[in-house]
C-alpha atoms as a PDB file:
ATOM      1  CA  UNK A   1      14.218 135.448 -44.143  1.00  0.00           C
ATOM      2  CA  UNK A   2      15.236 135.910 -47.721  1.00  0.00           C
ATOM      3  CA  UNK A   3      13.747 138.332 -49.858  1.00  0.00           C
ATOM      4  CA  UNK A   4      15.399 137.481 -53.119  1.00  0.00           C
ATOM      5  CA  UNK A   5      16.005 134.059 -54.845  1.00  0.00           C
ATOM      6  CA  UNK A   6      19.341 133.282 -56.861  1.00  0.00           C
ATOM      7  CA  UNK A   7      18.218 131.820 -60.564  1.00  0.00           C
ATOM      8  CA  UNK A   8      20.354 130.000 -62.414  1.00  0.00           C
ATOM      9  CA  UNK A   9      18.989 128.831 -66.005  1.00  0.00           C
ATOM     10  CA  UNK A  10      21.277 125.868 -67.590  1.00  0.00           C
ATOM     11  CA  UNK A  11      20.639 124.717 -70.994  1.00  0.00           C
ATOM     12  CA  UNK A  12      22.197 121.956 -72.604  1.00  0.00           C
ATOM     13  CA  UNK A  13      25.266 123.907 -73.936  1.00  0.00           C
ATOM     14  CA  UNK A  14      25.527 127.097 -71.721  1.00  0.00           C
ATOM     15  CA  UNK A  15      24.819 129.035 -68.188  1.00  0.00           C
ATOM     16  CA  UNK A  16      21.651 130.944 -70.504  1.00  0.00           C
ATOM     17  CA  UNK A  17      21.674 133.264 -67.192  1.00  0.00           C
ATOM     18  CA  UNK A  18      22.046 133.497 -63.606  1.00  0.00           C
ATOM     19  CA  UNK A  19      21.074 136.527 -61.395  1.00  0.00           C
ATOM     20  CA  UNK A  20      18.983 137.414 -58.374  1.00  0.00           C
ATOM     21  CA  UNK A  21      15.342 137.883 -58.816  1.00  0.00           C
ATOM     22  CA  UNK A  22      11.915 138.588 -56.992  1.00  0.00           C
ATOM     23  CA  UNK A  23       9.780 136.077 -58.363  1.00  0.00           C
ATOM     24  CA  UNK A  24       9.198 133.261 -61.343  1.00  0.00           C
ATOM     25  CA  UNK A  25       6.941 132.106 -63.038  1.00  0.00           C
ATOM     26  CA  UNK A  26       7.123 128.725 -64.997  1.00  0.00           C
ATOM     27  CA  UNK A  27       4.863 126.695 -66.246  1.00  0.00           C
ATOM     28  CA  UNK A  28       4.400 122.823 -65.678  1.00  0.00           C
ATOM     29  CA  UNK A  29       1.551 120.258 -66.329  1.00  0.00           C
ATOM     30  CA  UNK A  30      -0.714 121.650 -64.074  1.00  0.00           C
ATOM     31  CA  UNK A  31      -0.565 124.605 -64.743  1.00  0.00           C
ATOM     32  CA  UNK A  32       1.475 128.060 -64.122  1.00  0.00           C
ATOM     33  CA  UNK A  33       3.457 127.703 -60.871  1.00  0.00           C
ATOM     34  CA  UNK A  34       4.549 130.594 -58.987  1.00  0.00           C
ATOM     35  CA  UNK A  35       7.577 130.757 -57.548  1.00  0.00           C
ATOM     36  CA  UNK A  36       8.768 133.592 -54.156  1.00  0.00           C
ATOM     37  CA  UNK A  37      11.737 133.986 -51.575  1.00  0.00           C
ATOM     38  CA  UNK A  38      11.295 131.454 -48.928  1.00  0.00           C
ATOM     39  CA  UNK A  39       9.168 129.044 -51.758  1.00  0.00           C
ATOM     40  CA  UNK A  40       9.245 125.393 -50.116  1.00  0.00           C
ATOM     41  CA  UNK A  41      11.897 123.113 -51.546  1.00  0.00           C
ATOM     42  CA  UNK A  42      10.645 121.441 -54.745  1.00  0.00           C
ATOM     43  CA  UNK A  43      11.198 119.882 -58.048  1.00  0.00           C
ATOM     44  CA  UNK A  44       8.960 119.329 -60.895  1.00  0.00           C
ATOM     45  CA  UNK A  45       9.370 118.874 -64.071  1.00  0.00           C
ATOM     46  CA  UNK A  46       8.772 121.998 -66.617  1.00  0.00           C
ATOM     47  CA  UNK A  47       7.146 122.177 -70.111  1.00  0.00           C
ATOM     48  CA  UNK A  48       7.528 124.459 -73.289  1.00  0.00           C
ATOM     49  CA  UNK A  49       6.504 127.835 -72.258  1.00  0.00           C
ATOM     50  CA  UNK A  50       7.118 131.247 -71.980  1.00  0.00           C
ATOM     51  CA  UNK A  51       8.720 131.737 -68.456  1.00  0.00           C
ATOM     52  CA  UNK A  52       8.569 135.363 -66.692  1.00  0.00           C
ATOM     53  CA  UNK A  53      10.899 136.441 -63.802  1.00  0.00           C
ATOM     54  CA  UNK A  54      11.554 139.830 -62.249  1.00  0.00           C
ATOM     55  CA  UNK A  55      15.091 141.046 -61.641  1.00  0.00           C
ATOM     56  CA  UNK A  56      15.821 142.955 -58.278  1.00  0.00           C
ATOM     57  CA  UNK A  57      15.888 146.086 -60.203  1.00  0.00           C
ATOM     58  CA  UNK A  58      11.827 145.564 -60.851  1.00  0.00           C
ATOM     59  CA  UNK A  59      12.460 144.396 -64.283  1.00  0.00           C
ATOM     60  CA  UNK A  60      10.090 142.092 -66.076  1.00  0.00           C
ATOM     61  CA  UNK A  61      12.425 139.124 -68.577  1.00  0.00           C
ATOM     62  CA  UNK A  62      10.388 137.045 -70.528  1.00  0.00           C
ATOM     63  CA  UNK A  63      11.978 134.059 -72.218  1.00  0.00           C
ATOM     64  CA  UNK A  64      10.967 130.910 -74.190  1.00  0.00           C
ATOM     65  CA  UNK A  65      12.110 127.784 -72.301  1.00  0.00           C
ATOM     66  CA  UNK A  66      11.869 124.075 -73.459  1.00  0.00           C
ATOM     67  CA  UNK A  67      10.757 121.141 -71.474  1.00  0.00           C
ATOM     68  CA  UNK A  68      13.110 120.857 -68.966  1.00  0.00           C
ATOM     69  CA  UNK A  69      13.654 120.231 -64.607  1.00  0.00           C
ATOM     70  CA  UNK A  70      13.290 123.020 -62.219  1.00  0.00           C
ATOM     71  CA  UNK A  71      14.105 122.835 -58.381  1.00  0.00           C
ATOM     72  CA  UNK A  72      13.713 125.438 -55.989  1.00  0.00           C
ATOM     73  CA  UNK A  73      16.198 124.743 -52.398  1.00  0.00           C
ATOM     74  CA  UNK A  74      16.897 127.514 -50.006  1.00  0.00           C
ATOM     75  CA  UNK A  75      16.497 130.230 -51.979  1.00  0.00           C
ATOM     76  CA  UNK A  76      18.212 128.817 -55.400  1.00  0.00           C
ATOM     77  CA  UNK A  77      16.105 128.000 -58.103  1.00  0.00           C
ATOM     78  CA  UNK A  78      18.332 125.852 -60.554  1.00  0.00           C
ATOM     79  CA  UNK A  79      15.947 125.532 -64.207  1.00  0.00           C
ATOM     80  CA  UNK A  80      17.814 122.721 -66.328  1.00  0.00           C
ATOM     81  CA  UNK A  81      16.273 122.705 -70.072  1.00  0.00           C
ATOM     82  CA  UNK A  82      17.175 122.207 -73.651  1.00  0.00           C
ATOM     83  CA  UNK A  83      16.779 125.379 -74.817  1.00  0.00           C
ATOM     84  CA  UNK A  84      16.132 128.796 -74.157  1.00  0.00           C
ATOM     85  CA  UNK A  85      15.262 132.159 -75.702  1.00  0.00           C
ATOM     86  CA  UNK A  86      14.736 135.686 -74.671  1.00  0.00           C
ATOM     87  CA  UNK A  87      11.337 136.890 -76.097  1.00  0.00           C
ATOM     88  CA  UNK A  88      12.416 140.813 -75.257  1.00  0.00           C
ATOM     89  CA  UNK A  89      15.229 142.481 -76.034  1.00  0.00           C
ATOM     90  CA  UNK A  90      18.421 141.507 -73.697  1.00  0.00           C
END
């Protein structure tokens, strides 16, 4: 069982981060989806929001993302927008 997800957050001109973290949270149509180790595979399709994920370390990042693609597959979560900004200081 995993206890960790790999993230990996590609905008249209860069890798904007990739890392291990505990948990996302990303926002689509219907609302705020939550996403954990061992999530069922999925994609959806994202819209402009602030996105929230915690690092291993316990840390809270919250970043502006654009509409974009997110799927989630055995433990990677690969987020594919346009753009993407950290709210808090990086």
């Amino acid at each position: 069982m995993l206890d960790r997800l790999t993230l990996t957050i590609l905008t249209a001109d860069k890798r904007f981060y990739q890392g291990d973290v505990k948990r996302i949270n990303i926002t689509n149509k219907e609302g705020i989806l939550e996403i954990l180790p061992n999530h069922i595979p999925l994609i959806t399709t994202v819209i402009p929001s602030v996105t929230r994920f915690v690092d291993i370390e316990g840390k809270e990042h919250r970043l502006f993302t654009s509409a974009g693609i997110i799927r989630v597959k055995k433990g990677q979560v690969d987020l594919l927008c346009e753009d993407s900004k950290w709210i808090d200081n990086q």
